[in-house]
N, C-alpha and C. Protein backbone atom coordinates (compact mmCIF):
# COMPACT_ATOMS: atom_id res chain seq x y z
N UNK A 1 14.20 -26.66 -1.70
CA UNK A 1 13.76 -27.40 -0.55
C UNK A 1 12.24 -27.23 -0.35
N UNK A 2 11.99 -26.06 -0.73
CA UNK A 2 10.27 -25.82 -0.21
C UNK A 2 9.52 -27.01 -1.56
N UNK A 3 9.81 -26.67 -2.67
CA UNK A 3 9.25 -27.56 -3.62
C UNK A 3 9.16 -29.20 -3.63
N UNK A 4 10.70 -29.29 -3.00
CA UNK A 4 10.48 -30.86 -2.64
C UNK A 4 9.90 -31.10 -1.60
N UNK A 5 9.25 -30.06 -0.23
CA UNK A 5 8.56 -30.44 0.88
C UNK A 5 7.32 -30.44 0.31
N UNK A 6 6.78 -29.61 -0.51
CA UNK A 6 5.24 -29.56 -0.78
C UNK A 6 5.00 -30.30 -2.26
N UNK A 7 5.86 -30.83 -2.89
CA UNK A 7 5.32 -32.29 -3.68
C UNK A 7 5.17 -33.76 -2.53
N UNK A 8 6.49 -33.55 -1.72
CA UNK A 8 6.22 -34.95 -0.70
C UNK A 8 4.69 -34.69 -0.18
N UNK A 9 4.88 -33.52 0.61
CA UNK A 9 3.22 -33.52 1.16
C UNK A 9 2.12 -33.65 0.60
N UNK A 10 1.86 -32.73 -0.75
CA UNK A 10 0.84 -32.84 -1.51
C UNK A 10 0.67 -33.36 -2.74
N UNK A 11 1.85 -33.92 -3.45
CA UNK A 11 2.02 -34.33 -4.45
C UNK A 11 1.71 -33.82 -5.61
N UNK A 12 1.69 -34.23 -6.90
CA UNK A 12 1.75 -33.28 -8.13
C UNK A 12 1.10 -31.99 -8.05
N UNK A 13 0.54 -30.92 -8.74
CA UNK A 13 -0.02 -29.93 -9.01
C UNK A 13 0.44 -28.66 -8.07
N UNK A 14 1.13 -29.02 -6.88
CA UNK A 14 1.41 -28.24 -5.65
C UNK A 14 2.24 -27.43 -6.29
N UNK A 15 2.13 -26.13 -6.41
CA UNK A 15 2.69 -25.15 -7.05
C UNK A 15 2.61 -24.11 -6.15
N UNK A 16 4.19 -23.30 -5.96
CA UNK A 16 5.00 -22.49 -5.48
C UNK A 16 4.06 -20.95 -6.16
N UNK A 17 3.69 -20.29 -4.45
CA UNK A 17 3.59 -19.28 -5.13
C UNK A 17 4.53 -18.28 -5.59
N UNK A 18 4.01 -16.90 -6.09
CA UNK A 18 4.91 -16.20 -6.62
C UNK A 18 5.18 -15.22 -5.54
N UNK A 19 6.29 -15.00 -5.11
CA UNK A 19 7.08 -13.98 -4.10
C UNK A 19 8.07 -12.91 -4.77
N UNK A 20 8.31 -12.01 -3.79
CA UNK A 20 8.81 -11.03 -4.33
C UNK A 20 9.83 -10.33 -3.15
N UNK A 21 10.68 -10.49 -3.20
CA UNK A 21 11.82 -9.81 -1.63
C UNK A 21 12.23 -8.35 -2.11
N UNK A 22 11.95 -7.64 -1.18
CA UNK A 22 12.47 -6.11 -1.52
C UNK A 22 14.03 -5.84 -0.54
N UNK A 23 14.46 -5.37 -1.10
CA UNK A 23 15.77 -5.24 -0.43
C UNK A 23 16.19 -3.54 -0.88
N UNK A 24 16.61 -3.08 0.21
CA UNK A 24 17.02 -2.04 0.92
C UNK A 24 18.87 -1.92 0.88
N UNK A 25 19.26 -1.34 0.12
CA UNK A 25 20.82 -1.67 0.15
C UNK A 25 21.27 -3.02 -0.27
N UNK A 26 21.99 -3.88 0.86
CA UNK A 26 22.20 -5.08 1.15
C UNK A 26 21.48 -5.22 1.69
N UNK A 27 20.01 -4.99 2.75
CA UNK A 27 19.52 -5.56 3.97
C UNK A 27 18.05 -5.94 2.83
N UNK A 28 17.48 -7.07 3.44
CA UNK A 28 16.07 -7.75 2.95
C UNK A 28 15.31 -7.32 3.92
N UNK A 29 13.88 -6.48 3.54
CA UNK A 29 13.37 -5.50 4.18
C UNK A 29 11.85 -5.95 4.27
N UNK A 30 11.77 -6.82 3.23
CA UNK A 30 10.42 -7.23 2.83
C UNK A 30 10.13 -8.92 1.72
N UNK A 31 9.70 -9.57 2.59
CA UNK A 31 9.13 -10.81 1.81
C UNK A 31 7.53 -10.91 1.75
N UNK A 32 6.96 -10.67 0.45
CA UNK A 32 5.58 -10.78 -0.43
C UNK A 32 5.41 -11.81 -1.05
N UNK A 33 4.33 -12.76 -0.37
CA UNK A 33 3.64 -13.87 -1.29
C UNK A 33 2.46 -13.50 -1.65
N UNK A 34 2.14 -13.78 -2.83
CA UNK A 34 0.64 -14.04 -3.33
C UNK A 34 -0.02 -14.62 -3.13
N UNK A 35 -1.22 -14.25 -2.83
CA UNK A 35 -2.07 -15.45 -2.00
C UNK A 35 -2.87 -16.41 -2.84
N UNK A 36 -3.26 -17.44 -2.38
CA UNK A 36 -4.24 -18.12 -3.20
C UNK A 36 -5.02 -17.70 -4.53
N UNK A 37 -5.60 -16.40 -3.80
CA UNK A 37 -6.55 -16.06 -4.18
C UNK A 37 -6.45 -15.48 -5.58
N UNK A 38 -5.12 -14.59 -5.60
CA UNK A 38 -5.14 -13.63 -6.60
C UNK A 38 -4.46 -15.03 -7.47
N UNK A 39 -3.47 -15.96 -6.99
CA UNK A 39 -3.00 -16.74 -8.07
C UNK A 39 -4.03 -17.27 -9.18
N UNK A 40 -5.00 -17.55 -8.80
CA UNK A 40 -6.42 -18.33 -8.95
C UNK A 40 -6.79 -17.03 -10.86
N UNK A 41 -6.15 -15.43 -10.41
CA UNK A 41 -6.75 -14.67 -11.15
C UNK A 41 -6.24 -14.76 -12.52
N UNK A 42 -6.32 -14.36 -13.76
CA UNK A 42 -5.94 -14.60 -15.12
C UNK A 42 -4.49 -14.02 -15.30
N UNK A 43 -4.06 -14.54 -16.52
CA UNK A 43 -2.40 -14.01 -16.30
C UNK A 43 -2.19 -12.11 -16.16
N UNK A 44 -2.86 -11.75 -17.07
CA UNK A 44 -2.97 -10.28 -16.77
C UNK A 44 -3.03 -9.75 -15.66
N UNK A 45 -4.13 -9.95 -15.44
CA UNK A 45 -4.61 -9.64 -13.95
C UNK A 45 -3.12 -9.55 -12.60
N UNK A 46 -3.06 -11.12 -12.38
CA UNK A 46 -1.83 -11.20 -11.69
C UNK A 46 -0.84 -10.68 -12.28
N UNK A 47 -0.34 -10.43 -13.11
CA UNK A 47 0.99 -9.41 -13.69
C UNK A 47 0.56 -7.97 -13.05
N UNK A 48 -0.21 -7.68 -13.55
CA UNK A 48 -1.11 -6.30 -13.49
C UNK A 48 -0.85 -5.88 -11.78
N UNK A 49 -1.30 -7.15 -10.98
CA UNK A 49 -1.18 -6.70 -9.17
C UNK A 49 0.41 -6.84 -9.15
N UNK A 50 1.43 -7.55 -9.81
CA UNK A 50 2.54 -7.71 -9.20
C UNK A 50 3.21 -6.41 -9.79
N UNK A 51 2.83 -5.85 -10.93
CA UNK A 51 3.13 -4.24 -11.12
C UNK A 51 2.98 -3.33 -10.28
N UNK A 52 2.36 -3.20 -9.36
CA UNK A 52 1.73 -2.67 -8.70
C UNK A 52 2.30 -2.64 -7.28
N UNK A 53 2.82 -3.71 -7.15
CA UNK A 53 2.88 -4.24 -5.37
C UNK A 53 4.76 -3.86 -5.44
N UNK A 54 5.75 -3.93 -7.03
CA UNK A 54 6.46 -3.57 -6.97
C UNK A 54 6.56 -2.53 -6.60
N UNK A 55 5.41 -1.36 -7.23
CA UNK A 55 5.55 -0.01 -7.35
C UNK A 55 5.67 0.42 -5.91
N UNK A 56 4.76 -0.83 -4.87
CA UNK A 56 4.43 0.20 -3.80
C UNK A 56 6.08 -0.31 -2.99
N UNK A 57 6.88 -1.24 -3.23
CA UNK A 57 8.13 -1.67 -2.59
C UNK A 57 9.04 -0.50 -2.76
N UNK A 58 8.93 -0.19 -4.02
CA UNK A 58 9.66 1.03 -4.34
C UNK A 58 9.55 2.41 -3.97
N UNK A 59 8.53 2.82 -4.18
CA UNK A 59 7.51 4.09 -3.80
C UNK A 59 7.92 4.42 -2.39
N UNK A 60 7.22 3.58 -1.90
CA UNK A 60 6.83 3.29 -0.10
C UNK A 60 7.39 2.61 0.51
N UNK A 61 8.38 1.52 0.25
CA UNK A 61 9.35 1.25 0.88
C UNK A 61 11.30 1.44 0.66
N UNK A 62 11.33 2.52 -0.52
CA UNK A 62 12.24 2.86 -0.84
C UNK A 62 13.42 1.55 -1.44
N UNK A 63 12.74 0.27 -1.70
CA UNK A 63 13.48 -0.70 -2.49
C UNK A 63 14.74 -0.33 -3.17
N UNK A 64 16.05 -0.55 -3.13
CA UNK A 64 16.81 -0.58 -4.23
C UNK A 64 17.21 -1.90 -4.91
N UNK A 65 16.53 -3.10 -4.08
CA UNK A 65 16.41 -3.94 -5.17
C UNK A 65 15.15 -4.58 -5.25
N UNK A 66 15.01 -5.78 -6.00
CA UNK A 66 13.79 -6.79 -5.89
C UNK A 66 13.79 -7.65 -6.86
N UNK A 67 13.61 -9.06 -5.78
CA UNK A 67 14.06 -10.52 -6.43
C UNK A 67 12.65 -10.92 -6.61
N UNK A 68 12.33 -11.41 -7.67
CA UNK A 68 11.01 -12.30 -7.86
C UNK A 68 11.33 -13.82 -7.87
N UNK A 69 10.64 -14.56 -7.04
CA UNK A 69 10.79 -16.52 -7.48
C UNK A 69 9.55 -16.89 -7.76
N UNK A 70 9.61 -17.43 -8.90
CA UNK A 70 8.05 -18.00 -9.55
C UNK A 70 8.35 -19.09 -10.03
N UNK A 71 7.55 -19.83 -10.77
CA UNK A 71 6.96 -21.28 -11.17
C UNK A 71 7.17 -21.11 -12.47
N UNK A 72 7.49 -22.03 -13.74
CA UNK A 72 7.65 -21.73 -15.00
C UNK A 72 7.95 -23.27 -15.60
N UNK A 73 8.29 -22.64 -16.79
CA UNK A 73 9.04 -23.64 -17.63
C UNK A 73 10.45 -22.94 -17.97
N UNK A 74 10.80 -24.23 -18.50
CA UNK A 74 12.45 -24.09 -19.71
C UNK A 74 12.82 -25.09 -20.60
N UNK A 75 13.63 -24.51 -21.48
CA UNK A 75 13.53 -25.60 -22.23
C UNK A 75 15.97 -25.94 -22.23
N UNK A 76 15.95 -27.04 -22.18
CA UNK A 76 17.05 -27.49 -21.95
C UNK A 76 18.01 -26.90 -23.72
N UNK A 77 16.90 -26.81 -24.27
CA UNK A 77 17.74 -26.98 -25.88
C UNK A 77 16.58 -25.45 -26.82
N UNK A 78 17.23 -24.53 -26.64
CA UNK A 78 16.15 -23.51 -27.20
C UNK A 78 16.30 -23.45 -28.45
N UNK A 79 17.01 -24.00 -29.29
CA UNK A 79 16.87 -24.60 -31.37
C UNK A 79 15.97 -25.69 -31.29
N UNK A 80 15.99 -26.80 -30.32
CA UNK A 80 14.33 -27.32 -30.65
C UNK A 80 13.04 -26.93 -30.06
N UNK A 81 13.07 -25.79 -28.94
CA UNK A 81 12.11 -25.19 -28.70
C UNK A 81 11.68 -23.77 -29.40
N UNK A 82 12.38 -23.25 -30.33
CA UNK A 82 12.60 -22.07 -30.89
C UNK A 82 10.79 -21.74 -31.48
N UNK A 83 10.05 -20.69 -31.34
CA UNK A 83 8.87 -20.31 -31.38
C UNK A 83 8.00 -21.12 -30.34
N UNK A 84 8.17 -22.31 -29.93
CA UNK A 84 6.95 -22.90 -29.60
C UNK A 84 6.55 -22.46 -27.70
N UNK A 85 5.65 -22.43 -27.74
CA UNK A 85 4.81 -22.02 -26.24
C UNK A 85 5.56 -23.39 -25.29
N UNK A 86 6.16 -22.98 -24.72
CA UNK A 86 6.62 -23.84 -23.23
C UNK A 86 5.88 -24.56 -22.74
N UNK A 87 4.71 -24.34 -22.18
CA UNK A 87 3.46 -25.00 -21.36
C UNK A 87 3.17 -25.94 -22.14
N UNK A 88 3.11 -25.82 -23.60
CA UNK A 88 2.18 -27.01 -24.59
C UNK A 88 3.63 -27.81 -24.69
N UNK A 89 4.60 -26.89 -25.37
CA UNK A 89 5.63 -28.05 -25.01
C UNK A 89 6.25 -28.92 -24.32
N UNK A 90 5.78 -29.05 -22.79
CA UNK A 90 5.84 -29.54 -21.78
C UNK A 90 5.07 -30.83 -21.63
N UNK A 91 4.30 -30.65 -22.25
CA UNK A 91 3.13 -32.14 -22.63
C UNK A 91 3.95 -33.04 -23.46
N UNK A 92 4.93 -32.61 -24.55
CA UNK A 92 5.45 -33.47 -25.28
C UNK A 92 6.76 -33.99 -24.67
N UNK A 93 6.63 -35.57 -24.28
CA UNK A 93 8.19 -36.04 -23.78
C UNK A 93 9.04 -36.18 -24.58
N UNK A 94 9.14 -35.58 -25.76
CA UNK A 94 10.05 -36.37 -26.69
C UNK A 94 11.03 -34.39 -26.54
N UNK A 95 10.42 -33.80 -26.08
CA UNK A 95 11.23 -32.14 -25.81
C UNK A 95 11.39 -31.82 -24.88
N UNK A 96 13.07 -31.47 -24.65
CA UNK A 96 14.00 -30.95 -23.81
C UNK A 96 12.97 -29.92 -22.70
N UNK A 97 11.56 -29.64 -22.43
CA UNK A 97 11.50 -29.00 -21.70
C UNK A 97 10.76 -29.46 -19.95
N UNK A 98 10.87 -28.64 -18.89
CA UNK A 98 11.26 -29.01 -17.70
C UNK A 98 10.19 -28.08 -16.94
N UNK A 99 9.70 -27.99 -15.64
CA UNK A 99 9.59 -27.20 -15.19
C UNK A 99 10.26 -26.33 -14.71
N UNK A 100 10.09 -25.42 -13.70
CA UNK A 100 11.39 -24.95 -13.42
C UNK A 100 10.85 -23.85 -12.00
N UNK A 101 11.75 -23.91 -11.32
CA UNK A 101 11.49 -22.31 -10.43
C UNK A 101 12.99 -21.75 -10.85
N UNK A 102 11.85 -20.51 -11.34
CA UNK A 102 13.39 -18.98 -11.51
C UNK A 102 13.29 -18.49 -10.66
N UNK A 103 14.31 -17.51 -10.51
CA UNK A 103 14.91 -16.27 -9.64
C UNK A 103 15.62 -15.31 -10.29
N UNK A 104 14.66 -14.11 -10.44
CA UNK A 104 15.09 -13.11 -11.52
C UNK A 104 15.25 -12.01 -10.53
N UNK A 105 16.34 -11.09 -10.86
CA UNK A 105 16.71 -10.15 -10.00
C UNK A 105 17.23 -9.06 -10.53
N UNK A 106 17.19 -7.46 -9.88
CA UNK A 106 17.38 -6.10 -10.41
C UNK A 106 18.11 -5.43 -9.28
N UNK A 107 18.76 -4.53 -9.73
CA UNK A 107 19.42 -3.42 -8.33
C UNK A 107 19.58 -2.44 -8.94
N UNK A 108 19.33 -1.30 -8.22
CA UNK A 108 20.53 -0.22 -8.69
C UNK A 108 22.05 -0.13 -8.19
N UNK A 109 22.09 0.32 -8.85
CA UNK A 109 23.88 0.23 -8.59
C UNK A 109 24.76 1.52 -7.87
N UNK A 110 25.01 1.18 -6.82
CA UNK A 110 24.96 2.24 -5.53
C UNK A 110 26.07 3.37 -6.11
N UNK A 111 26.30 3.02 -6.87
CA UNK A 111 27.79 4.18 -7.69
C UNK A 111 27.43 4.69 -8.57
N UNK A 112 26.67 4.30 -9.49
CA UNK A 112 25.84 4.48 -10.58
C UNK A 112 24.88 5.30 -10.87
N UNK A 113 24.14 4.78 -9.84
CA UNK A 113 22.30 4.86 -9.91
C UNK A 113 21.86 4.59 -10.71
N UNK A 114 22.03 3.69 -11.78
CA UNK A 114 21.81 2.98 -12.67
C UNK A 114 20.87 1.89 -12.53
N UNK A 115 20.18 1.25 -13.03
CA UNK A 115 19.28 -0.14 -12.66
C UNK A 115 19.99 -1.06 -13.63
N UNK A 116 20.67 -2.23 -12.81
CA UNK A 116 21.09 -3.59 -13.28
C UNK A 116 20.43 -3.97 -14.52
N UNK A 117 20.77 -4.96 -14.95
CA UNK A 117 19.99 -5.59 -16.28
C UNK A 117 19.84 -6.75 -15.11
N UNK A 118 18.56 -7.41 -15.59
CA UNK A 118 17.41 -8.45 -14.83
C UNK A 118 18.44 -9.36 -14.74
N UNK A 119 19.20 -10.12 -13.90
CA UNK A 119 19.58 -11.48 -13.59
C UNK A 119 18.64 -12.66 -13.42
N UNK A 120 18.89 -13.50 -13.75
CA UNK A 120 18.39 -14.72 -13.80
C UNK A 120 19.29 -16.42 -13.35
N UNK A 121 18.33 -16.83 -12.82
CA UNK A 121 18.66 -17.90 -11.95
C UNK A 121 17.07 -18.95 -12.51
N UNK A 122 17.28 -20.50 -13.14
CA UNK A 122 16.38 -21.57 -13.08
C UNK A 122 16.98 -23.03 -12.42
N UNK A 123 15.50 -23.29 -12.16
CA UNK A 123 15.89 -24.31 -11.65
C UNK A 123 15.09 -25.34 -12.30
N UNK A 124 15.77 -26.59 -12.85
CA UNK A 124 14.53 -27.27 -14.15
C UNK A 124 14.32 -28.18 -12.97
N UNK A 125 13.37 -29.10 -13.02
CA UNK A 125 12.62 -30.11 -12.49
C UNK A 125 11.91 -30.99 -12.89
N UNK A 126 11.88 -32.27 -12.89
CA UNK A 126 10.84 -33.15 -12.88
C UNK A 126 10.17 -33.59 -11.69
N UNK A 127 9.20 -34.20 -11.49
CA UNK A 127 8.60 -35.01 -10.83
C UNK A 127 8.88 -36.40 -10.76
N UNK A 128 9.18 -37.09 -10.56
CA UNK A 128 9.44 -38.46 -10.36
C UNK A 128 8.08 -39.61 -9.43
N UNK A 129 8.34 -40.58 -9.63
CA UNK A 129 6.84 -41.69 -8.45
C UNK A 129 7.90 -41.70 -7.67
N UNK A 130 6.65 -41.11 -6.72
CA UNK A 130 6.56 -41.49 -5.39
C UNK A 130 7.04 -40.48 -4.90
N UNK A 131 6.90 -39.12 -5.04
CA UNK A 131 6.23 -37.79 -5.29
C UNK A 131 7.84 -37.21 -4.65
N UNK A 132 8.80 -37.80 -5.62
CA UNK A 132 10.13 -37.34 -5.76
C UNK A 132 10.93 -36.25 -6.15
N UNK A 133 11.30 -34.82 -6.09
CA UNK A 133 11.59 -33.81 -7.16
C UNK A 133 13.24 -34.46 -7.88
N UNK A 134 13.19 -34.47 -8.90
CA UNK A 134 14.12 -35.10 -9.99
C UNK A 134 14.87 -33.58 -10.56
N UNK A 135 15.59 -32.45 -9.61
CA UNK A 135 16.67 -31.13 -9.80
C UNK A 135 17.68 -31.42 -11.39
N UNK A 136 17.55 -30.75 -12.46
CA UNK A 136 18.51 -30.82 -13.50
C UNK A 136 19.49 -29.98 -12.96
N UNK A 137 20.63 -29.73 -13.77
CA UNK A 137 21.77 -28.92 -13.57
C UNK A 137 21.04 -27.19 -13.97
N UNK A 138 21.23 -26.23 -12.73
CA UNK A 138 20.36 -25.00 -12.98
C UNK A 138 21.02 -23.87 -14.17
N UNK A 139 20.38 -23.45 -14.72
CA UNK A 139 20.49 -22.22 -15.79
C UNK A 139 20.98 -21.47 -15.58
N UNK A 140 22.01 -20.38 -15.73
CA UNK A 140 22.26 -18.96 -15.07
C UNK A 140 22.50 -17.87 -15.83
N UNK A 141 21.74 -17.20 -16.24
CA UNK A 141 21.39 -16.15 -16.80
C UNK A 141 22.34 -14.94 -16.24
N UNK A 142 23.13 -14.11 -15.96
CA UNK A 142 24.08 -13.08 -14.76
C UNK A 142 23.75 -11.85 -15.85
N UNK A 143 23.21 -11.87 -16.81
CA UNK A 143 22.95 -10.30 -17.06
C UNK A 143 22.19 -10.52 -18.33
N UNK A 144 20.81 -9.47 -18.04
CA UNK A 144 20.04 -9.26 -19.70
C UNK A 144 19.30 -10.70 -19.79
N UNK A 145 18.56 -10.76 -18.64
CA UNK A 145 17.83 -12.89 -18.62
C UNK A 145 16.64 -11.96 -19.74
N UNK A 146 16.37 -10.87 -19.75
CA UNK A 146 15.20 -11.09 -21.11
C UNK A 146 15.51 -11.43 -22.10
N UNK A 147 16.86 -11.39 -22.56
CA UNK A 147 16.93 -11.92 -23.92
C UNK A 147 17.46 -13.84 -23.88
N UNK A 148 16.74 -13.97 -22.77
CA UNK A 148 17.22 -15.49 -22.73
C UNK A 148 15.46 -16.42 -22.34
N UNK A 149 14.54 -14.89 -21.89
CA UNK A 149 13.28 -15.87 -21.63
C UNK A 149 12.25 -15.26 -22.29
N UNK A 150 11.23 -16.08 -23.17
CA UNK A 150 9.93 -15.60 -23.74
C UNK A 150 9.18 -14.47 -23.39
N UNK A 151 8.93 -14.70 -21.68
CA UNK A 151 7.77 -13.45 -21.24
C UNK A 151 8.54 -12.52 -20.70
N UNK A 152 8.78 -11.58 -21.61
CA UNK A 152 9.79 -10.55 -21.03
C UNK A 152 9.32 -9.51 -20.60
N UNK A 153 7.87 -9.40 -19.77
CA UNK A 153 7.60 -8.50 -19.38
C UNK A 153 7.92 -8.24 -17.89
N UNK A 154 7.64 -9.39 -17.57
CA UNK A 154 8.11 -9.40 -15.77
C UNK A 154 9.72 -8.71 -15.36
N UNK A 155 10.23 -8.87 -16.63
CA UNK A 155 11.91 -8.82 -16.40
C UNK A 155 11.82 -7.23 -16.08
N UNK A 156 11.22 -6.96 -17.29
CA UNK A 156 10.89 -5.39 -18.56
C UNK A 156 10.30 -4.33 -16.64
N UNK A 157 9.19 -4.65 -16.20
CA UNK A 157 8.78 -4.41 -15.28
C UNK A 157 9.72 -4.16 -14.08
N UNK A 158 10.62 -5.16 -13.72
CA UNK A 158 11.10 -4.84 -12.49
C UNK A 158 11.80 -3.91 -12.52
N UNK A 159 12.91 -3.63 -13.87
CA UNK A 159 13.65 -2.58 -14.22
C UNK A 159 12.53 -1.35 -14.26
N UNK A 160 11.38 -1.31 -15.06
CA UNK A 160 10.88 0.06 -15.10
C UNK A 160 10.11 0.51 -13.38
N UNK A 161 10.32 -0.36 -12.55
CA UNK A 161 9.89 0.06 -11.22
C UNK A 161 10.96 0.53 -10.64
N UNK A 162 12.05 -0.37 -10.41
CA UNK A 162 13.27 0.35 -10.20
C UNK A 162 13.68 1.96 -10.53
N UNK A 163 13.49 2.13 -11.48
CA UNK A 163 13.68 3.58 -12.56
C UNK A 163 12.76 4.48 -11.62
N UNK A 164 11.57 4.09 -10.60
CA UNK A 164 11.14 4.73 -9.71
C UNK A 164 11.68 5.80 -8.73
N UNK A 165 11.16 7.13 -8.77
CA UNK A 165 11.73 7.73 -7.47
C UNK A 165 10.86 7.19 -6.23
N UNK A 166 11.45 6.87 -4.88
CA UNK A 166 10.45 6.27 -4.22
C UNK A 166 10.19 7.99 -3.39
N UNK A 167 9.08 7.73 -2.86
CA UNK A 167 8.37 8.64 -2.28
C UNK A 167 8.52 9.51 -1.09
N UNK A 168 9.26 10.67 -1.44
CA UNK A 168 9.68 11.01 0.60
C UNK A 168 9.24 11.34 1.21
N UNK A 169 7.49 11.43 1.14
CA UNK A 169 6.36 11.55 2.50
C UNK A 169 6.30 10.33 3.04
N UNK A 170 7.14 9.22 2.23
CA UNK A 170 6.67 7.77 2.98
C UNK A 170 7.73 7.43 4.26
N UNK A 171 7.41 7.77 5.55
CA UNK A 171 8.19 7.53 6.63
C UNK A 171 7.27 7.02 8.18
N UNK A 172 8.27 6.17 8.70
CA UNK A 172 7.54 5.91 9.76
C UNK A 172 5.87 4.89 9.58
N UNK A 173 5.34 5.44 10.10
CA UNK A 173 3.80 4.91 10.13
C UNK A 173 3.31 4.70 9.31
N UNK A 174 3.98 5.82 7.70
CA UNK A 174 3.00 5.31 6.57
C UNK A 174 3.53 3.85 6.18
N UNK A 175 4.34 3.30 6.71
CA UNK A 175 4.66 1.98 6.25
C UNK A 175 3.40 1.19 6.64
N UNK A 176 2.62 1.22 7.59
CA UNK A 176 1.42 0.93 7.68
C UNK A 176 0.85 0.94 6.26
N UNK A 177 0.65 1.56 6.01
CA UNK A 177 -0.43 2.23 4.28
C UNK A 177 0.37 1.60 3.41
N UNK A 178 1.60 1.48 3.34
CA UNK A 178 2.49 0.24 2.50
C UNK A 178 2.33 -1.52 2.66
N UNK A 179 1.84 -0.97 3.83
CA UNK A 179 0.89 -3.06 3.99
C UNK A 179 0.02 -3.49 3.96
N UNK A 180 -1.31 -2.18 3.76
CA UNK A 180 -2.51 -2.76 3.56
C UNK A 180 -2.17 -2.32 1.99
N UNK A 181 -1.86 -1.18 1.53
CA UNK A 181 -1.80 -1.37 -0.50
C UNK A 181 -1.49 -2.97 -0.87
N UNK A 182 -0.58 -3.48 0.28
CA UNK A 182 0.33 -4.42 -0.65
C UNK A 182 -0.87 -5.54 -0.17
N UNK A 183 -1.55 -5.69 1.01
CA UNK A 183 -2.71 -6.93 1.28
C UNK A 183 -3.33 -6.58 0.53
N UNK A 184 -3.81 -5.33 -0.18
CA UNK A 184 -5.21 -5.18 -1.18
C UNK A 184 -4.94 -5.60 -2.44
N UNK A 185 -3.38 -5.58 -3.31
CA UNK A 185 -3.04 -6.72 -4.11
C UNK A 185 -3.07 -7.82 -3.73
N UNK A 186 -3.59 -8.21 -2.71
CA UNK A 186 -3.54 -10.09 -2.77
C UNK A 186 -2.39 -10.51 -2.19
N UNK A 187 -1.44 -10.21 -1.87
CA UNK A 187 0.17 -10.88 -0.96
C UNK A 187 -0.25 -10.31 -0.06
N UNK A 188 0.51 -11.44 0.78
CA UNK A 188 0.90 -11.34 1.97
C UNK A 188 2.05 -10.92 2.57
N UNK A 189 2.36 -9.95 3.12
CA UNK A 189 3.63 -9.57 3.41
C UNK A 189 4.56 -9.88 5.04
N UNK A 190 5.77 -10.42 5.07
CA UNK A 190 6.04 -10.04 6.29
C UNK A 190 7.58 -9.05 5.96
N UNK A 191 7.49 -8.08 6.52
CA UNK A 191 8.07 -6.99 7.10
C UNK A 191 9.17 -7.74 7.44
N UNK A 192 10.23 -6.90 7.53
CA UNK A 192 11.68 -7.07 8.02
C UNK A 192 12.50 -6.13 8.76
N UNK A 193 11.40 -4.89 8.99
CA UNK A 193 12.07 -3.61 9.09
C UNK A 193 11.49 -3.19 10.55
């Protein structure tokens, strides 16, 4: 819904930033967008702050899970996309590939203490005239989405933050110091707690 409100409004190029929900048990404790600013920064870079902003969900807000939704590609048929870069393949109409917003997700496992394998959730898309979103039938990845998507570091990442002990001086007020770390990466956070 947000994607088809901000193509109607702004039409092509309007791109979804990247968020990140920390969740606490079952309860959602924390929603993080990236701001303009840092999106604007090189792919490293932004990987590099969203490493980081996990660490502090975990650390400092004692996370036992965390969902990322970002902007991407996919490809409908991965034997005719097999080696080739998504983005360039996306230029060519004659290949199965789409845009897409994912939803990749981690937990530990309250019996366990184990960390989930990355779930995955896409959503392919076109654009259509007259600044229409054109939804394919969505992807569903339910366990191990790295061995189903190219950049497997984001996946690789949420699990090795998870694997985190979070921090037990962090109580009360220092959640303060957990919202300016997370504004000095560039998101914006609103609190749930």
């Amino acid at each position: 819904m947000a994607k088809d409100e901000a193509v109607s409004e702004h039409g092509l190029g309007e791109e979804l930033s990247i968020h990140f929900l920390a969740w606490l048990d079952n309860t959602l404790i924390a929603i993080c967008q990236m701001n303009g600013e840092t999106g604007k920064l090189d792919p490293e870079t932004r990987f590099n702050r969203c490493k980081e902003l996990c660490k502090v969900l975990r650390t400092d807000m004692w996370s036992t899970a965390i969902t990322m939704v970002s902007e991407g590609y996919c490809s409908l048929d991965s034997y005719k996309t097999k080696n080739m870069d998504l983005a360039t393949a996306f230029a060519d109409q004659s290949l199965p590939v789409y845009e897409c917003i994912t939803v990749s997700h981690t937990s530990i496992d309250e019996d366990t203490d184990h960390v989930s394998p990355v779930s995955m959730v896409a959503a392919p898309y076109k654009i259509e005239v007259g600044r229409k979103v054109s939804w394919k039938e969505v992807l569903v990845y339910p366990e191990k989405a790295d061995e189903y998507t190219r950049q497997t570091k984001y996946p690789t990442m949420l699990r090795r933050v998870l694997q985190m002990d979070p921090d037990d001086s962090v109580i009360g007020d220092n959640l303060t110091t957990a919202t300016s770390k997370i504004s000095d990466l560039g998101f914006i956070m609103q609190r749930l707690i």
